[in-house]
C-alpha atoms as a PDB file:
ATOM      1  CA  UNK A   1       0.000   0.000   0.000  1.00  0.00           C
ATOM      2  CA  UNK A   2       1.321   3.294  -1.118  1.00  0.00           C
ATOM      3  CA  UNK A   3       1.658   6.322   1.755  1.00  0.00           C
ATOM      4  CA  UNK A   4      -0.258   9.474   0.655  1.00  0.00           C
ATOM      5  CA  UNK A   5       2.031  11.786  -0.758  1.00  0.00           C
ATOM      6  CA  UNK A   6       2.433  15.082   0.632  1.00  0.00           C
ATOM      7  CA  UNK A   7       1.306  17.382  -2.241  1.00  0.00           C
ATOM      8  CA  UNK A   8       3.704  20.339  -0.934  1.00  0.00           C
ATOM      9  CA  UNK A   9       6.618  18.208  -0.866  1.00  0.00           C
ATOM     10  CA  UNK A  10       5.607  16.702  -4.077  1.00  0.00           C
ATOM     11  CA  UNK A  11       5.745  19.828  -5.801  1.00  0.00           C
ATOM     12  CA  UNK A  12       8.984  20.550  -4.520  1.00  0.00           C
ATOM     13  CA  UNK A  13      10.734  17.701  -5.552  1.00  0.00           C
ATOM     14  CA  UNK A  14       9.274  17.563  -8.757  1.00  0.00           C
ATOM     15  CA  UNK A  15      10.062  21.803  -9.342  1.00  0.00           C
ATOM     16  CA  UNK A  16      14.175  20.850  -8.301  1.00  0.00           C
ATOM     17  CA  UNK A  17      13.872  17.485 -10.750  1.00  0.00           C
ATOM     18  CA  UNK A  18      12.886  20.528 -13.286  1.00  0.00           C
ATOM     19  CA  UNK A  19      16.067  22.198 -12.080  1.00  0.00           C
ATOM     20  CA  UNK A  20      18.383  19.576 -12.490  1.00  0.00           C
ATOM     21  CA  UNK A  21      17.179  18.364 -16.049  1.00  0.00           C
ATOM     22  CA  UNK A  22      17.172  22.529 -16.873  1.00  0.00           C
ATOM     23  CA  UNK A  23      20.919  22.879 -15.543  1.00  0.00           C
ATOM     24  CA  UNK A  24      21.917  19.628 -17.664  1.00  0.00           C
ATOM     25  CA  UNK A  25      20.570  20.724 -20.165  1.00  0.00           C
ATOM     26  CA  UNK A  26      22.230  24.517 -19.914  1.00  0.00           C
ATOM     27  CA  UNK A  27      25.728  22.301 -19.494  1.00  0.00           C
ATOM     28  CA  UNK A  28      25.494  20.280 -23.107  1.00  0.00           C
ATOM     29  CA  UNK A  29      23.971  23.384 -25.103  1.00  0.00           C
ATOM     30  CA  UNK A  30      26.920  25.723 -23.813  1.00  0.00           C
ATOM     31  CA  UNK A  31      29.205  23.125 -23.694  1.00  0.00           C
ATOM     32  CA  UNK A  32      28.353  22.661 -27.765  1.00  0.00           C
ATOM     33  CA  UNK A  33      28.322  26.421 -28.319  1.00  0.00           C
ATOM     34  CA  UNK A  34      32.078  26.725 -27.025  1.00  0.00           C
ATOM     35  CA  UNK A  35      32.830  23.768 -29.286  1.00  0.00           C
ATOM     36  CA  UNK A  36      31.570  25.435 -31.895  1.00  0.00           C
ATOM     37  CA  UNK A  37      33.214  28.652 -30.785  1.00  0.00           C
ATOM     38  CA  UNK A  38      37.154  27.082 -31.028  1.00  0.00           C
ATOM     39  CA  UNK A  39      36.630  24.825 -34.042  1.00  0.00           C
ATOM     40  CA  UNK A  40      35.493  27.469 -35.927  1.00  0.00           C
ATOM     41  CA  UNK A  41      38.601  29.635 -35.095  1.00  0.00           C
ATOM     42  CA  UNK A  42      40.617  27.094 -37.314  1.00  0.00           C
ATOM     43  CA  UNK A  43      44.456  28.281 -36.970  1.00  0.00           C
ATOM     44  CA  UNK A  44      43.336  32.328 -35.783  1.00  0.00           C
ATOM     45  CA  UNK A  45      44.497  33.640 -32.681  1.00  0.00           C
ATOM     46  CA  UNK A  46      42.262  33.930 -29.609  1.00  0.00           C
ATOM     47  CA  UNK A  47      42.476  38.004 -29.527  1.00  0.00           C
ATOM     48  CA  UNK A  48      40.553  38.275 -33.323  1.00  0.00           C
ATOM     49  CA  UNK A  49      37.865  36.219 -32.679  1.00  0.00           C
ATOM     50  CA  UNK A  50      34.843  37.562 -30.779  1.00  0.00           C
ATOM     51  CA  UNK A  51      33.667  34.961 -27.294  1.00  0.00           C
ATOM     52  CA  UNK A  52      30.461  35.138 -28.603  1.00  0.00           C
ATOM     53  CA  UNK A  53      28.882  32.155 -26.701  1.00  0.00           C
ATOM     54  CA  UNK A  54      29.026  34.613 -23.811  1.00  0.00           C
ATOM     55  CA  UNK A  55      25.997  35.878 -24.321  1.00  0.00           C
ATOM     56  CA  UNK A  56      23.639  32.831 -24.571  1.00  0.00           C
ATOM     57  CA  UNK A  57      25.426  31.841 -21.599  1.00  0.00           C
ATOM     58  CA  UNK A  58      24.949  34.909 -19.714  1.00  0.00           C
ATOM     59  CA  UNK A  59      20.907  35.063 -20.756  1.00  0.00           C
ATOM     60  CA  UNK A  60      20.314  31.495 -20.096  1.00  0.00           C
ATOM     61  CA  UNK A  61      22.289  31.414 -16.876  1.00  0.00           C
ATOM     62  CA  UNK A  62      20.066  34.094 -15.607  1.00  0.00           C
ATOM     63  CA  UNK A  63      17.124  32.192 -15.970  1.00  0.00           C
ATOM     64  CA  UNK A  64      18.968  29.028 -14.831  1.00  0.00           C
ATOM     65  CA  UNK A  65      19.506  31.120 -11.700  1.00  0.00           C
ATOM     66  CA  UNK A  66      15.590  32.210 -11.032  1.00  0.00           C
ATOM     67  CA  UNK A  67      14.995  28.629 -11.711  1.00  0.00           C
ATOM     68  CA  UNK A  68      17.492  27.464  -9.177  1.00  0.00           C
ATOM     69  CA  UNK A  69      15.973  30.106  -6.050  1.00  0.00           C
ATOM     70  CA  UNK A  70      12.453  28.728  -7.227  1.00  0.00           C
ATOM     71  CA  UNK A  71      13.149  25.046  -6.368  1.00  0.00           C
ATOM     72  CA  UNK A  72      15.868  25.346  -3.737  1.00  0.00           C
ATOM     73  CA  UNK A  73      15.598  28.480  -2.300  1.00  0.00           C
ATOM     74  CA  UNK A  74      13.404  30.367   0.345  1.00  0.00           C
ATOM     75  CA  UNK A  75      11.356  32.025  -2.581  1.00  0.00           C
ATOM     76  CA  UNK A  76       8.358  29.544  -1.491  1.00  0.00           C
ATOM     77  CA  UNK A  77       5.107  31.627  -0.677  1.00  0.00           C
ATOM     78  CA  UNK A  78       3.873  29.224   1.376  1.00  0.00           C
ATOM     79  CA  UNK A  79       7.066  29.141   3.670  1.00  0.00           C
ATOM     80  CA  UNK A  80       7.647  32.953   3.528  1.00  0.00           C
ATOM     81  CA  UNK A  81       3.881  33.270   5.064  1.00  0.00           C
ATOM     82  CA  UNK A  82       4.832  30.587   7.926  1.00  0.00           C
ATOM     83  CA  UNK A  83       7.958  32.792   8.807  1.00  0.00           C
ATOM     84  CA  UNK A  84       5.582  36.072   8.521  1.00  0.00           C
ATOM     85  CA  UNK A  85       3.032  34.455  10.756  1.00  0.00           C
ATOM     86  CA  UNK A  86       5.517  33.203  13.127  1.00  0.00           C
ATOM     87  CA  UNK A  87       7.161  36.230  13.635  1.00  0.00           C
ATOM     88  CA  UNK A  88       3.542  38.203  14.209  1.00  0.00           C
ATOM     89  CA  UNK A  89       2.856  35.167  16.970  1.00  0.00           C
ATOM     90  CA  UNK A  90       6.066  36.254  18.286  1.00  0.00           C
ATOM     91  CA  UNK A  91       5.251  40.251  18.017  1.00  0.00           C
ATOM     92  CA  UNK A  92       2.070  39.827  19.417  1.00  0.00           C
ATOM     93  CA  UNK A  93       3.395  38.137  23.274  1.00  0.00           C
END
C-alpha cells in the first residue's frame, strides 16, 4: 500500500527534478556552443575572434539562476507566510 504523498513536498521535488534536467541541459547546449566557438577559429588567434557564446550563456544562466531560487531556495510563498506568521505570533506576546 502506497503512503499518501504530501502534495507540498511533491511539488517541490518535482520543481528541483525541473532544475536539475534545466541545468543539464544549460551544461550540453553551452558546452556545444564553445565547441563550436574554437573549431570554428581554425588556426586564428584567440584576440581576433569575438567569445560570442558569452551571451547565450549569460541570458540562459540568468534564468537558470531564477529557476534554481524557485526550487531550492526560500522564494516559497507558502514558507515565507509561515515565517511572517511566526514572527507576528512572536510580536504579538
Amino acid at each position: 500500500m502506497e503512503t499518501p504523498r504530501n502534495e507540498y513536498l511533491w511539488r517541490k521535488a518535482k520543481q528541483r527534478a525541473g532544475f536539475k534536467i534545466h541545468l543539464r541541459s544549460y551544461l550540453i547546449v553551452n558546452a556545444g556552443l564553445w565547441l563550436i566557438y574554437f573549431l570554428s577559429m581554425g588556426n586564428h588567434s584567440l584576440r581576433h575572434f569575438y567569445p560570442w557564446p558569452i551571451w547565450p550563456m549569460l541570458g540562459w544562466g540568468i534564468g537558470l539562476a531564477s529557476h534554481y531560487f524557485t526550487a531550492y531556495g526560500n522564494l516559497d510563498e507558502k514558507a515565507l507566510a509561515e515565517r511572517e506568521y511566526e514572527k507576528l505570533v512572536k510580536e504579538q506576546r
